[in-house]
Every structure is written in structure tokens, then in C-alpha cells.
C-alpha atoms as a PDB file:
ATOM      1  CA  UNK A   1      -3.876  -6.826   4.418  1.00  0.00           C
ATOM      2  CA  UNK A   2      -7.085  -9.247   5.107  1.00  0.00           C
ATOM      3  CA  UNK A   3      -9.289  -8.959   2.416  1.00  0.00           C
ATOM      4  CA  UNK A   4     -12.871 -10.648   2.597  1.00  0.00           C
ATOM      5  CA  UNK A   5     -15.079 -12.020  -0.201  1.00  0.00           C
ATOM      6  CA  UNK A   6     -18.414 -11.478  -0.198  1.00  0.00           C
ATOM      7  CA  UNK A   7     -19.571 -13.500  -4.071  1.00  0.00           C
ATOM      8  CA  UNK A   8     -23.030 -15.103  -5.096  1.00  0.00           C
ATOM      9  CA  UNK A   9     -22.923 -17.239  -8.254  1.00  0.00           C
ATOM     10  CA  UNK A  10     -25.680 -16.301 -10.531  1.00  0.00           C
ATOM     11  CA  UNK A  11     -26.051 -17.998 -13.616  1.00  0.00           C
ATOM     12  CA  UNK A  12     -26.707 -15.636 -16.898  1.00  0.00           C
ATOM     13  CA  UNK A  13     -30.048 -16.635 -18.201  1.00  0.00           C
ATOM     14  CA  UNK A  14     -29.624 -19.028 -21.917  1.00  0.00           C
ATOM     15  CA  UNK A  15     -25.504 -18.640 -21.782  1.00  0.00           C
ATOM     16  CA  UNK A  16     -25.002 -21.719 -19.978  1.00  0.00           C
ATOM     17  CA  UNK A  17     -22.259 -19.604 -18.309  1.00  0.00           C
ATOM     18  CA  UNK A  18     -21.174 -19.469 -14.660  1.00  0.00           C
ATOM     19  CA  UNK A  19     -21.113 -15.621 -13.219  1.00  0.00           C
ATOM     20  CA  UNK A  20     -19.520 -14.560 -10.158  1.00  0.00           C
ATOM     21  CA  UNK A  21     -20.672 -11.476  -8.673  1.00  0.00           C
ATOM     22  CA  UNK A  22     -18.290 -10.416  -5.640  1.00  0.00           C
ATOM     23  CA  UNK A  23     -17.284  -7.738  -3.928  1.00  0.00           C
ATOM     24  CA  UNK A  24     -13.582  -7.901  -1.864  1.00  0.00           C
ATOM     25  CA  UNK A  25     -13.404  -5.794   1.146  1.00  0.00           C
ATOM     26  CA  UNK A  26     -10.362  -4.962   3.636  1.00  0.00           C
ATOM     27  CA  UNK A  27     -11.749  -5.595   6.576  1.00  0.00           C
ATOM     28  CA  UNK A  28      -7.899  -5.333   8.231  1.00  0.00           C
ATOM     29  CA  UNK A  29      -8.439  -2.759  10.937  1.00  0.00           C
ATOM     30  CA  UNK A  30     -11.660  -4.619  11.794  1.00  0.00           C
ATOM     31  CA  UNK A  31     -10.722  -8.214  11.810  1.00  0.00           C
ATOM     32  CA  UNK A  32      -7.269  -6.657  14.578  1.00  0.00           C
ATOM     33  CA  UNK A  33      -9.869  -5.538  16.323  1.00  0.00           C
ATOM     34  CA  UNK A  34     -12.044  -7.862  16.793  1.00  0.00           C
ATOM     35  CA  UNK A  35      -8.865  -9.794  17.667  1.00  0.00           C
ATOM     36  CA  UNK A  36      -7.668  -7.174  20.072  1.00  0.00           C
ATOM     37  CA  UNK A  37     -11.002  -7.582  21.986  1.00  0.00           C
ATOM     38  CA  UNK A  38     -11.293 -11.203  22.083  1.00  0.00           C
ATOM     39  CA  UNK A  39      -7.194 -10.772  23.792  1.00  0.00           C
ATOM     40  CA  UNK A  40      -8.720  -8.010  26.002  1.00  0.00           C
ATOM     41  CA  UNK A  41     -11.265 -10.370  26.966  1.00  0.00           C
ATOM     42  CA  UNK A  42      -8.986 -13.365  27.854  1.00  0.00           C
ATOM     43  CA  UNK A  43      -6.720 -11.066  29.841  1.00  0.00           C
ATOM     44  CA  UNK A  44      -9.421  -9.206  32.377  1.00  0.00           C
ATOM     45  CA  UNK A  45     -10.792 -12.638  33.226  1.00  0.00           C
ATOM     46  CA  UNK A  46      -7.405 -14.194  34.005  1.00  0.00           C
ATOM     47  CA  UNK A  47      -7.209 -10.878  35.763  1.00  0.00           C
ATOM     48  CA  UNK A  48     -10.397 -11.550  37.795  1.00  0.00           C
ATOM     49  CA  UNK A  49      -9.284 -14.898  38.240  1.00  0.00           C
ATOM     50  CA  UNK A  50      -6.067 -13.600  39.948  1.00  0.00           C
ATOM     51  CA  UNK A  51      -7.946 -11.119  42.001  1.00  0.00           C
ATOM     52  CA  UNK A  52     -10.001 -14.117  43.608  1.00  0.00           C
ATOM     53  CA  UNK A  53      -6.695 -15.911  44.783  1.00  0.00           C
ATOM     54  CA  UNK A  54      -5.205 -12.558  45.524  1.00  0.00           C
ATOM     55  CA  UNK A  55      -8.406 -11.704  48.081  1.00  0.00           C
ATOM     56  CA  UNK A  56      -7.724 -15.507  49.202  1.00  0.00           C
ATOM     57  CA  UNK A  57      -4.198 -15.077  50.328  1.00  0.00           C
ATOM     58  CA  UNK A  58      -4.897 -12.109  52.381  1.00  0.00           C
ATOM     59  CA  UNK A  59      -7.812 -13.829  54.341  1.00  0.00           C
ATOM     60  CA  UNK A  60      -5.802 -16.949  55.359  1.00  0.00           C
ATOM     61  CA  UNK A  61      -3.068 -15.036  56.191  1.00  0.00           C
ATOM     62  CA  UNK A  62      -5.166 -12.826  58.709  1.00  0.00           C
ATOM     63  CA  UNK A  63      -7.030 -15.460  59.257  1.00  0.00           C
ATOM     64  CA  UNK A  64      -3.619 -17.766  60.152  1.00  0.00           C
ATOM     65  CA  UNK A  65      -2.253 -14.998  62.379  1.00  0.00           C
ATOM     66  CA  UNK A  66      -4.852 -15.172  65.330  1.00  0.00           C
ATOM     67  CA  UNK A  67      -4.113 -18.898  65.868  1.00  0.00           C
ATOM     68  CA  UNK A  68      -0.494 -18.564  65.328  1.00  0.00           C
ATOM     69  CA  UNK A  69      -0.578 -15.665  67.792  1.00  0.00           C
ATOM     70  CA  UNK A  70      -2.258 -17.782  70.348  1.00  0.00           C
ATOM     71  CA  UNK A  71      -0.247 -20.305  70.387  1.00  0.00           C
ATOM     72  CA  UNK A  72       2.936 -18.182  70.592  1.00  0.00           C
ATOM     73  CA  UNK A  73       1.258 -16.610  73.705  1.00  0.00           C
ATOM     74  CA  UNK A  74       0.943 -20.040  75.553  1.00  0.00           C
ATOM     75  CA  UNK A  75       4.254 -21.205  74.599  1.00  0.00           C
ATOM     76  CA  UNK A  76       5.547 -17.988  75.793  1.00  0.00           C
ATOM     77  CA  UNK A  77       3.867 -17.744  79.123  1.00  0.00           C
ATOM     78  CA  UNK A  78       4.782 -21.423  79.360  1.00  0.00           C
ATOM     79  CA  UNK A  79       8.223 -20.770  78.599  1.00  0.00           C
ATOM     80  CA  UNK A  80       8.327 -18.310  81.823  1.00  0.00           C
ATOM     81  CA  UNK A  81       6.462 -20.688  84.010  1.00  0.00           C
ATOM     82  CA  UNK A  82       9.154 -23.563  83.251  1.00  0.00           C
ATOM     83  CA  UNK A  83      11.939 -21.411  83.999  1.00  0.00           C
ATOM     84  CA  UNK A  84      10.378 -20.155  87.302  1.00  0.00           C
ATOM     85  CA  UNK A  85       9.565 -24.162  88.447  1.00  0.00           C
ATOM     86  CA  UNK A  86      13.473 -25.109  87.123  1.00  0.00           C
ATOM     87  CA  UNK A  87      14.769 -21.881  89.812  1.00  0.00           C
ATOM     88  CA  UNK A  88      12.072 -23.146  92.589  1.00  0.00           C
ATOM     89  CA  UNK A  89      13.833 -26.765  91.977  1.00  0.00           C
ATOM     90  CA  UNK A  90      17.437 -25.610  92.405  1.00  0.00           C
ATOM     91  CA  UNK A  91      16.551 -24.282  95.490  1.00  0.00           C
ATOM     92  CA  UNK A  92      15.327 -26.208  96.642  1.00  0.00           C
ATOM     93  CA  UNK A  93      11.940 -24.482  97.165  1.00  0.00           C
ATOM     94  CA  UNK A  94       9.564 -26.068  95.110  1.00  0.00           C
ATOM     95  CA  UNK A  95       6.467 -27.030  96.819  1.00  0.00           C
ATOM     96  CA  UNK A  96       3.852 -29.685  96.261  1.00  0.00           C
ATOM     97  CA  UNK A  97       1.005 -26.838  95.348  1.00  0.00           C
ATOM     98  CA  UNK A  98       3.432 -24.808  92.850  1.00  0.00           C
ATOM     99  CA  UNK A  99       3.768 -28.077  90.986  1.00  0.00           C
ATOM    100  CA  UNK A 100       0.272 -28.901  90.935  1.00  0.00           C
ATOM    101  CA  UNK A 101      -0.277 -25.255  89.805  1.00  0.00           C
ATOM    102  CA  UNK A 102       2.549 -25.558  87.266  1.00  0.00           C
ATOM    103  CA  UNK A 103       1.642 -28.785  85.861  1.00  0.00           C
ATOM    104  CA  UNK A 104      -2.725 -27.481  85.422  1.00  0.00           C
ATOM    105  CA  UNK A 105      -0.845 -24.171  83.525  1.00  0.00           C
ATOM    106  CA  UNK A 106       1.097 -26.343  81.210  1.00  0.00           C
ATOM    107  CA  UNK A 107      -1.659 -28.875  80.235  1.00  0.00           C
ATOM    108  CA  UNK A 108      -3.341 -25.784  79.201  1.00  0.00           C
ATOM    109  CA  UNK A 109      -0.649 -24.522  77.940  1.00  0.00           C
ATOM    110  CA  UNK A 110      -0.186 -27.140  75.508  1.00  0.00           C
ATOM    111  CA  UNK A 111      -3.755 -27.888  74.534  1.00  0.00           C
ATOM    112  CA  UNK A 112      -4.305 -24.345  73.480  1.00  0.00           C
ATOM    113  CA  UNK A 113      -0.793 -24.779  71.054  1.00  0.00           C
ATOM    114  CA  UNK A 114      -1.650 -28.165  69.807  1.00  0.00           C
ATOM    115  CA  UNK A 115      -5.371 -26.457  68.933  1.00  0.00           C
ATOM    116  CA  UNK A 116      -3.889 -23.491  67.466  1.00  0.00           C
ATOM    117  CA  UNK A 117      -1.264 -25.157  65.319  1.00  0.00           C
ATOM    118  CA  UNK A 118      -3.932 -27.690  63.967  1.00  0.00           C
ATOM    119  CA  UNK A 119      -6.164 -25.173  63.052  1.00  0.00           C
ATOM    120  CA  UNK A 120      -3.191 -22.981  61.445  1.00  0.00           C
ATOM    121  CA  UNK A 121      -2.201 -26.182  59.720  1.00  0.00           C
ATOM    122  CA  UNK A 122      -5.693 -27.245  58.490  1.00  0.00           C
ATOM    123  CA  UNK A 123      -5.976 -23.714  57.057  1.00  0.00           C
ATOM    124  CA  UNK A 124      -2.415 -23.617  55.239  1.00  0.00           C
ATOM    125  CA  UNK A 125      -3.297 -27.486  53.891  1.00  0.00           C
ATOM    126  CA  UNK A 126      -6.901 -26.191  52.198  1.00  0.00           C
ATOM    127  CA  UNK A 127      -5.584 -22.917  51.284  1.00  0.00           C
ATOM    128  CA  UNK A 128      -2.470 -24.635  49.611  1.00  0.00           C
ATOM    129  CA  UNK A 129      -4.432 -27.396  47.924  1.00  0.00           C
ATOM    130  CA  UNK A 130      -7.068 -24.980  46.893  1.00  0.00           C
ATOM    131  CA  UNK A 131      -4.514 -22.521  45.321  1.00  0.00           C
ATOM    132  CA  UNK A 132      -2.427 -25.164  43.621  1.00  0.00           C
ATOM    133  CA  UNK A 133      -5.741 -26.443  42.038  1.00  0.00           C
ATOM    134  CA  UNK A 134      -6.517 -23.103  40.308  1.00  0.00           C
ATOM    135  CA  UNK A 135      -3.115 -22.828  38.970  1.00  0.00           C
ATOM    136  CA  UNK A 136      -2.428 -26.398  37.784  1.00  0.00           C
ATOM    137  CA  UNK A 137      -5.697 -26.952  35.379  1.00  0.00           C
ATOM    138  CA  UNK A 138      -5.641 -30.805  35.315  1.00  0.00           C
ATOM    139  CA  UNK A 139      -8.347 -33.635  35.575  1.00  0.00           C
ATOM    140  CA  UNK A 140      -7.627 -35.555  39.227  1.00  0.00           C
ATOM    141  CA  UNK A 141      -9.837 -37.877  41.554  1.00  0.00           C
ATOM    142  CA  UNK A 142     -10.965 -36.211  44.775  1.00  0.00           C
ATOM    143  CA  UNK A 143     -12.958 -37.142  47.373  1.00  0.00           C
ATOM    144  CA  UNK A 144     -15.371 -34.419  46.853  1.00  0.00           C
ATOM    145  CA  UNK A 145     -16.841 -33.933  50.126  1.00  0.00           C
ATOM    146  CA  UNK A 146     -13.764 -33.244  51.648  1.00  0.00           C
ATOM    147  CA  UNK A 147     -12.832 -30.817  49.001  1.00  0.00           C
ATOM    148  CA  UNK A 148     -15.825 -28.819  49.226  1.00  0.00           C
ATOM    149  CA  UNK A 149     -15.037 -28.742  53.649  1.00  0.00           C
ATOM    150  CA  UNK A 150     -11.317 -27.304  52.302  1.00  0.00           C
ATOM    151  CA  UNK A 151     -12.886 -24.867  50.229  1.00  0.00           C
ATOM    152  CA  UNK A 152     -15.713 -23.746  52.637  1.00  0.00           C
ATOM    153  CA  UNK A 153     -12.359 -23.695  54.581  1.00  0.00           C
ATOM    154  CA  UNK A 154     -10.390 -21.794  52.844  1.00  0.00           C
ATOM    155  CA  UNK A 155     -13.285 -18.716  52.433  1.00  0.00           C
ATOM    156  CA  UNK A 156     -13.700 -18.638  55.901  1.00  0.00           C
ATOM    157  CA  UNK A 157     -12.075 -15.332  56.318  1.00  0.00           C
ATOM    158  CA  UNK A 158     -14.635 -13.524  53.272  1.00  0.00           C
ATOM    159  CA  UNK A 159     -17.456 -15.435  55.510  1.00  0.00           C
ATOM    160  CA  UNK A 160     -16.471 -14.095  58.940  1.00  0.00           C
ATOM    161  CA  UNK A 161     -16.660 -10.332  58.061  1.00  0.00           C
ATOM    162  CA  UNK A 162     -20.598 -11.103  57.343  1.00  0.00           C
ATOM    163  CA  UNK A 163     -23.637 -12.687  59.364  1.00  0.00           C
ATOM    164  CA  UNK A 164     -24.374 -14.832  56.378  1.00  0.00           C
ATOM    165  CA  UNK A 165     -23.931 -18.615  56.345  1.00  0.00           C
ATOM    166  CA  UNK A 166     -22.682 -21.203  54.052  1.00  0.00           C
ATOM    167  CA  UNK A 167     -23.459 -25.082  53.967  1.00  0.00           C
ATOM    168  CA  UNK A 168     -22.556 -28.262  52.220  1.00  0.00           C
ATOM    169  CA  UNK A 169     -24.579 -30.966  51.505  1.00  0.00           C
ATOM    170  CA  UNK A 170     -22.631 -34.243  49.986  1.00  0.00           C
ATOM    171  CA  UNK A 171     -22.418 -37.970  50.439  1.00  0.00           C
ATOM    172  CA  UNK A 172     -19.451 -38.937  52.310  1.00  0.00           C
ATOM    173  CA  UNK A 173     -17.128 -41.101  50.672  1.00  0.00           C
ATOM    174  CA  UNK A 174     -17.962 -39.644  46.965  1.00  0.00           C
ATOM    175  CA  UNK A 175     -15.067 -39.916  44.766  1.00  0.00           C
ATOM    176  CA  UNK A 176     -15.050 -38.661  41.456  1.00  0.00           C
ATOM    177  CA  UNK A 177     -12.855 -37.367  38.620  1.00  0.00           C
ATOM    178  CA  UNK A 178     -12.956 -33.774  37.268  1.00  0.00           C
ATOM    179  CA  UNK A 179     -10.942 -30.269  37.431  1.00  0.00           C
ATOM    180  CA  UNK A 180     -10.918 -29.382  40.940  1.00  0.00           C
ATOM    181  CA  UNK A 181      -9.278 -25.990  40.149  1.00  0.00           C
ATOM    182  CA  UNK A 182     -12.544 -25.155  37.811  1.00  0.00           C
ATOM    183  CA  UNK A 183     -14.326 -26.706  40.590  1.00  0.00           C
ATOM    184  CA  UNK A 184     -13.153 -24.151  43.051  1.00  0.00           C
ATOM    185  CA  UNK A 185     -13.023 -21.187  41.003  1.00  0.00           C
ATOM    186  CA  UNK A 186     -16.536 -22.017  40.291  1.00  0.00           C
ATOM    187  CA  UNK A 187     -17.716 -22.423  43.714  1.00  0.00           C
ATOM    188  CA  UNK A 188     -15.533 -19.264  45.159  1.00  0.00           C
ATOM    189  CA  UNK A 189     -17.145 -16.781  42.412  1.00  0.00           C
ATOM    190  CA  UNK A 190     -20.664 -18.246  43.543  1.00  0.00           C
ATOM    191  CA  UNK A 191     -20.397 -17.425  46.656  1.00  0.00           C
ATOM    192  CA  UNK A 192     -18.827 -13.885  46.310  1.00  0.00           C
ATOM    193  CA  UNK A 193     -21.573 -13.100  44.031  1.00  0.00           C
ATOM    194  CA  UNK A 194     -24.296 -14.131  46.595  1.00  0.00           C
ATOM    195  CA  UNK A 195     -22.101 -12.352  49.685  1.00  0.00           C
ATOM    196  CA  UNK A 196     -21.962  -9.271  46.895  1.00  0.00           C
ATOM    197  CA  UNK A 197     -25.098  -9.323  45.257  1.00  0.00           C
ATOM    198  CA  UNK A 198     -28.172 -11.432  46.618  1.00  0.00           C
ATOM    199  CA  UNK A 199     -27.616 -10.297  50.432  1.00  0.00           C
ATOM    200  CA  UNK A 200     -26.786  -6.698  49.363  1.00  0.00           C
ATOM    201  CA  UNK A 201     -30.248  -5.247  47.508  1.00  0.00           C
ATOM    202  CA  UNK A 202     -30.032  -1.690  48.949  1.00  0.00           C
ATOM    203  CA  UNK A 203     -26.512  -1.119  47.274  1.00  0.00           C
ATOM    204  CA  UNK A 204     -26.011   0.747  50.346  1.00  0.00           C
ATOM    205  CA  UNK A 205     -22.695  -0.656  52.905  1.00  0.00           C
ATOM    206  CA  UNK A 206     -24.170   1.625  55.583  1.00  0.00           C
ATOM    207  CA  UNK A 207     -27.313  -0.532  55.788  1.00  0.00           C
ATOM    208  CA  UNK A 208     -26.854  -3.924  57.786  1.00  0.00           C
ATOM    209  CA  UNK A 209     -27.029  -6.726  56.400  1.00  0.00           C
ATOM    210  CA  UNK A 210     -29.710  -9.799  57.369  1.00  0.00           C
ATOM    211  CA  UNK A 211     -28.315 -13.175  57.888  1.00  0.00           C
ATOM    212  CA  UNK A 212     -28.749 -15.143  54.954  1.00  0.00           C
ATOM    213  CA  UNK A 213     -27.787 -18.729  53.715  1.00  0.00           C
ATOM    214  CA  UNK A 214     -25.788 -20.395  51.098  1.00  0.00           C
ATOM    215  CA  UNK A 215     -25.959 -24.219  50.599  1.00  0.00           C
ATOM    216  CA  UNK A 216     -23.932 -26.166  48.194  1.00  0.00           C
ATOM    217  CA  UNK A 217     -25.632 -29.576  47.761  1.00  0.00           C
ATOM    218  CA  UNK A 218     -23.993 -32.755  45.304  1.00  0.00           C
ATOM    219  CA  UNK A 219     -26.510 -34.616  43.749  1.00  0.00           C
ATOM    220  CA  UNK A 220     -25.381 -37.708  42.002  1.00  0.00           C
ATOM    221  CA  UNK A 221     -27.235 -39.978  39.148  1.00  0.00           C
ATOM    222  CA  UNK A 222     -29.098 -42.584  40.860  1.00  0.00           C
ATOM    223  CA  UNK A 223     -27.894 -46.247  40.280  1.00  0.00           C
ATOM    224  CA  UNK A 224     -30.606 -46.484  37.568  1.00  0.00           C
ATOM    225  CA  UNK A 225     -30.144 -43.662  35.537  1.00  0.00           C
ATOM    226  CA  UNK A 226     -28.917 -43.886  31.430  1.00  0.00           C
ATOM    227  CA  UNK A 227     -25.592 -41.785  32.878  1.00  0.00           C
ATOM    228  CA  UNK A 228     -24.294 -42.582  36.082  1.00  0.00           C
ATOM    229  CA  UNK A 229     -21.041 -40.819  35.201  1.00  0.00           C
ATOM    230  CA  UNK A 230     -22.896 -37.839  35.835  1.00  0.00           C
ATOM    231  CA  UNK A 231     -23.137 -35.326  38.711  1.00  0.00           C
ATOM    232  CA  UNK A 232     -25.570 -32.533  39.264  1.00  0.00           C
ATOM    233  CA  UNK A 233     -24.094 -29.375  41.801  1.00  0.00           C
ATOM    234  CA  UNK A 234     -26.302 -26.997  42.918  1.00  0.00           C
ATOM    235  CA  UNK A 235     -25.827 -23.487  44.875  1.00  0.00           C
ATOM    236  CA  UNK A 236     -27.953 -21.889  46.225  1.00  0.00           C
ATOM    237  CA  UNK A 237     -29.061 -18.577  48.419  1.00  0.00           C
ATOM    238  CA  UNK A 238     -31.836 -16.877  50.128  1.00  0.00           C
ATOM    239  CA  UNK A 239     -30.984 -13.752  49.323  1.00  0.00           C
ATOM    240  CA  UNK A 240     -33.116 -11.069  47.316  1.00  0.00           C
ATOM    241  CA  UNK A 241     -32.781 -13.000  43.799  1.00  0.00           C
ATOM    242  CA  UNK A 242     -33.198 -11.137  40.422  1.00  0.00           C
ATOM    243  CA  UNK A 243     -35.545  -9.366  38.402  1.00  0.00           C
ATOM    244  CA  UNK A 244     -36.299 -10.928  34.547  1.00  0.00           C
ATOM    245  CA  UNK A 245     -34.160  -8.291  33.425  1.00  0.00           C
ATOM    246  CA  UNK A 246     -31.168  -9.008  35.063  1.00  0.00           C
ATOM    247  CA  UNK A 247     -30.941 -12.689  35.345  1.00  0.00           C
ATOM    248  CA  UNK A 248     -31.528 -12.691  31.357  1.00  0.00           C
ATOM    249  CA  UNK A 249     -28.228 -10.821  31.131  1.00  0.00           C
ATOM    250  CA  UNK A 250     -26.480 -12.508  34.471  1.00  0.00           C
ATOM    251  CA  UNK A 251     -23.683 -14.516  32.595  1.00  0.00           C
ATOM    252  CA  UNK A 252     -23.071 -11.841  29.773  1.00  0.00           C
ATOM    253  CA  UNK A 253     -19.470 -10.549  30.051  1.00  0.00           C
ATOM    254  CA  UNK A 254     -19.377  -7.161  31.717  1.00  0.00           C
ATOM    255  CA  UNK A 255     -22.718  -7.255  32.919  1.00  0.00           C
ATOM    256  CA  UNK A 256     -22.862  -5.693  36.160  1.00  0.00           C
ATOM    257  CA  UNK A 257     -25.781  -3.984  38.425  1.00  0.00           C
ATOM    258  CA  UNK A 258     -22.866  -2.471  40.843  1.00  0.00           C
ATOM    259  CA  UNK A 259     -21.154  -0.523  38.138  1.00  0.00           C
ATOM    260  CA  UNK A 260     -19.497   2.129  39.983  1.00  0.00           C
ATOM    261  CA  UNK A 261     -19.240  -0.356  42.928  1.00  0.00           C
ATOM    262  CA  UNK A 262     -15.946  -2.229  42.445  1.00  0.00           C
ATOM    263  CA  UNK A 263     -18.322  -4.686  40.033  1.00  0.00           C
ATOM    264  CA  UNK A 264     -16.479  -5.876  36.798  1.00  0.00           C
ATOM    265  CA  UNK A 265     -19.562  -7.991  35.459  1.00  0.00           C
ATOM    266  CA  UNK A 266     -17.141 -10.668  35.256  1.00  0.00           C
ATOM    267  CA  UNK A 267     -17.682 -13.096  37.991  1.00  0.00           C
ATOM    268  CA  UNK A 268     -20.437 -15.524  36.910  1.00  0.00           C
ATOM    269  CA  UNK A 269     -19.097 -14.785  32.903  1.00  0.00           C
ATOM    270  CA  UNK A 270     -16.155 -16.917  34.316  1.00  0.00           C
ATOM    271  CA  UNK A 271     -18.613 -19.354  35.805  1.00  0.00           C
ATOM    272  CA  UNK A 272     -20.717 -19.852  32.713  1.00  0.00           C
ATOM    273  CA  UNK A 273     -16.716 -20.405  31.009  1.00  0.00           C
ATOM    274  CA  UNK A 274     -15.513 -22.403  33.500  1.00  0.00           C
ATOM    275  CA  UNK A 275     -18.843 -24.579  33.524  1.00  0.00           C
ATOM    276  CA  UNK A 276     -19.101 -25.281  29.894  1.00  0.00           C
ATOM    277  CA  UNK A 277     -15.009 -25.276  28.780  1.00  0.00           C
ATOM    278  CA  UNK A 278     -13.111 -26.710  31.288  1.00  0.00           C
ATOM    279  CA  UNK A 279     -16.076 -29.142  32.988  1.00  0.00           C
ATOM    280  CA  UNK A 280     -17.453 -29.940  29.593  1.00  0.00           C
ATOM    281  CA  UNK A 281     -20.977 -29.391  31.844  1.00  0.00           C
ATOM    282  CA  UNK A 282     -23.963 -26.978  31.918  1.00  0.00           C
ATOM    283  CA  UNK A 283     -25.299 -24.220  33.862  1.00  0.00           C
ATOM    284  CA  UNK A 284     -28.509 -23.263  34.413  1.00  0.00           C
ATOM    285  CA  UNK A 285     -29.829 -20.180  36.637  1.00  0.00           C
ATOM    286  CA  UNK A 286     -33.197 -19.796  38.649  1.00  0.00           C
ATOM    287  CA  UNK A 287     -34.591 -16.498  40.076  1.00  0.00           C
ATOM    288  CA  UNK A 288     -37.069 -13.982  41.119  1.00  0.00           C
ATOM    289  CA  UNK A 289     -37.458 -11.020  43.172  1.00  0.00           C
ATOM    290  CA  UNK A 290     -37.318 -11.867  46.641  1.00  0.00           C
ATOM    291  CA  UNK A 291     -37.359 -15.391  46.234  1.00  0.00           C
ATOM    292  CA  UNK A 292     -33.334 -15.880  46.138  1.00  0.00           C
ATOM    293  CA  UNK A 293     -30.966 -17.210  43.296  1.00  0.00           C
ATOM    294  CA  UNK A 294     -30.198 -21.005  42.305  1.00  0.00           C
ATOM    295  CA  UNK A 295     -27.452 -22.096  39.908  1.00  0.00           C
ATOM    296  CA  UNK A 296     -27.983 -26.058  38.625  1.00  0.00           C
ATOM    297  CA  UNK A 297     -24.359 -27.036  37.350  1.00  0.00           C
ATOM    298  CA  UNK A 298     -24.340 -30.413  35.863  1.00  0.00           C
ATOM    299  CA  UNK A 299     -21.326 -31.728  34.552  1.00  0.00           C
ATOM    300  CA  UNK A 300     -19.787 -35.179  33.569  1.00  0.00           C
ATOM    301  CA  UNK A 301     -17.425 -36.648  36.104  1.00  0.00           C
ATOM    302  CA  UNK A 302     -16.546 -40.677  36.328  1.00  0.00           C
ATOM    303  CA  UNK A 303     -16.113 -42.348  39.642  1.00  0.00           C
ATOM    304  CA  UNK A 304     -12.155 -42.858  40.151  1.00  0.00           C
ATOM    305  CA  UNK A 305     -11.046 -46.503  39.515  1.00  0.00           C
END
């Protein structure tokens, strides 16, 4: 049983006496829950969470196969071509044009797998780095603007299926300490709510879709500022923006305008978290009807020694 108190002291008029007036409720069922909820809570965002790196996995690995598949095609068809020059050799056949011809196929042969197996490799090295940061939740020093390339990187494949655009803006050479997994969670449920949301105001799929633009840009303290250990992010879209009504209501938890739509009204809830718990920063949001959506995240994070 959880009982709680609910007492005022009052103090009987001329007695000099102390007088307790309380009343002692069991609040049981309602104290589990509240408990249950707050547990419900905690387990459809890690859900949500999970869902983001789930969608993540199956991009790179579609996006992985075309590469992969191209440069199994070259070494294939260069595979044959060897074996053909090696018969031509042994018999002595081989002329001075089918060796010219043989060696033009194989230097292309070869640039298309080295290009291939980079780009395959660059993908599995963000997509790995990017994955292990969301799972590991731990302070490190990056060099930010190559992080933010490896994340742009890495949500390539949700990118490609639209005609919208996404840049970064960041000094080169910025190193700085924070949670890179927040970072990217952060960054990855901006973006899906802009490729979800801002560039999709008719609600409708069957009505295309007009390029729009997302730009990331890292603004750090000037030299003279009070707190140079501070760094300003800010995203931002040209997409429909919000009415007053909903951007009021944009970070509470299961607020959604797609209900119905596959929209849990969890995405920037997790933001607004992720922003305030595990960057120990700020968020705020900018918006009107037709004028697009900005986000101004400003949280603490020391240059690396």
C-alpha cells in the first residue's frame, strides 16, 4: 500500500496547542500507474530509437549492394578476359592489338573495382561508426566536420528516394568533445522529420514532391565570447514550416499531425530529450506557414586537449 498525506497545521485559537488536520489517501493503483506510464514512455522511445537504426541498416545495405555488384561485374568480366589473353599466349596467338585491347579493358576494369570498393568501404566505415555511436552513449572528441560528412553519409539511402537536398556547413578542422551518438540521433530524427513533415504539406504520397533543402550549419563562440566552450548547431529547411498551433505542441510526446500515417509523435520528443539530457544543451524551434522550420541547438562542448 502507498498511502499519501495531505495535513495543514492550524493552530487552535488561545490553546497554545499545535493541530494537525490531515487526511491519508491510498493513492496505490494511481502512483503504479503513473509508474507504468513513465516505463511505457521510456520503452516506445528506445523503440523509436531502434526503428531509426533499423531503417539505417536497410539503406546501407541496399545502398552497399549496387557498388559491390559493380565491382563483382568488372572483376568478373576481367576474370574472362585474363583467361582468354593466358589461351591466346599459349598459343602462341596473341597479337599486339589484343593486348592493347586487353590491357585498356583491365585498367578499366580495375578503376571501376577500386571505385566501387572505396565507396562500399566509406559507406560500411560511417554506417559502422555512426551505429556504434548510438549504442555506446559516451562523451568522445571528434572532429566534427567529418562526422557530420559520415552521417550525411550514412542517410544517403533515405535522401536518394527524394528530390530534396541536404547540406553541411562547418569549419574544417573543429574538434570538440560531446556525445556523438546523441549527436547523431539528433541530427537523423531532424532530418526525417523535415523529409516527413516540412516537404510533405498535402499529406498526400500521390502528390510529388518539390525539391527542397536541408542545411546543417556549426556555429562556434567567437574567440571573445564569456563561453568559448560553447557551440551553437542549427538545422534548418525550406519546407512548408508550421502553424502556431502546431509548433507550440512540436516537442510534446505523442504529438503527431500524421496520426494515421505511420507518425508516432515521437521523433523531435526524443530530440528535445536528447538535447537537454544527454548534451546538457538547449533547443529552440522557429516557424511559420510557408516560411520553413529552424531548430537552434546549443549545447556545451570543450575543444579536445
Amino acid at each position: 500500500m502507498r498511502i499519501r498525506a495531505r495535513v495543514k497545521p492550524l493552530e487552535q485559537e488561545g490553546a497554545g496547542r499545535l493541530v494537525i488536520n490531515g487526511v491519508f489517501l491510498d493513492e496505490t493503483e494511481h502512483i503504479e500507474a503513473e509508474e507504468e506510464l513513465i516505463k511505457a514512455h521510456a520503452t516506445l522511445q528506445e523503440q523509436e530509437k531502434m526503428a531509426s537504426l533499423g531503417s539505417m541498416v536497410a539503406g546501407v545495405a541496399h545502398e552497399i549492394n549496387t557498388p559491390l555488384g559493380v565491382a563483382l561485374t568488372a572483376a568478373s568480366q576481367l576474370d574472362k578476359d585474363v583467361a582468354q589473353v593466358g589461351r591466346a599466349f599459349d598459343d602462341q596467338t596473341l597479337t599486339a592489338e589484343q593486348m592493347a585491347e586487353f590491357i585498356a579493358d583491365a585498367s578499366e576494369a580495375t578503376r571501376l573495382m577500386v571505385a566501387n570498393c572505396t565507396r562500399a568501404a566509406d559507406l560500411v566505415r560511417s554506417f559502422k561508426q555512426v551505429a556504434a555511436d548510438q549504442s555506446v552513449q559516451e562523451l568522445r572528441a571528434i572532429d566534427l566536420k567529418e562526422y557530420l560528412d559520415d552521417l550525411v553519409l550514412s542517410l544517403r539511402p533515405q535522401l536518394k528516394r527524394t528530390p530534396h537536398a541536404l547540406e553541411v556547413e562547418c569549419p574544417e578542422g573543429l574538434t570538440v568533445v560531446c556525445n556523438p551518438g546523441a549527436l547523431a540521433q539528433i541530427v537523423s530524427n531532424l532530418v526525417m522529420n523535415s523529409l516527413n513533415h516540412a516537404f510533405r504539406a498535402s499529406g498526400d504520397p500521390d502528390v510529388p514532391e518539390h525539391p527542397g533543402t536541408m542545411r546543417i550549419r556549426v556555429l562556434p563562440a567567437p574567440p571573445h565570447a564569456a563561453d568559448t566552450n560553447t557551440l551553437t548547431l542549427v538545422f534548418e529547411d525550406n519546407g512548408a514550416g508550421m502553424p502556431e498551433a502546431v509548433r507550440r505542441r512540436a516537442f510534446d510526446p505523442f504529438f503527431t499531425t500524421r496520426r494515421g500515417q505511420g507518425g508516432t509523435g515521437l521523433g523531435l520528443h526524443i530530440v528535445y530529450n536528447l538535447v537537454v539530457n544527454s548534451l546538457g544543451g538547449s533547443i529552440a524551434l522557429a516557424s511559420a506557414e510557408g516560411q520553413g522550420t529552424t531548430f537552434t541547438i546549443t549545447f556545451p562542448s570543450p575543444a579536445a586537449a
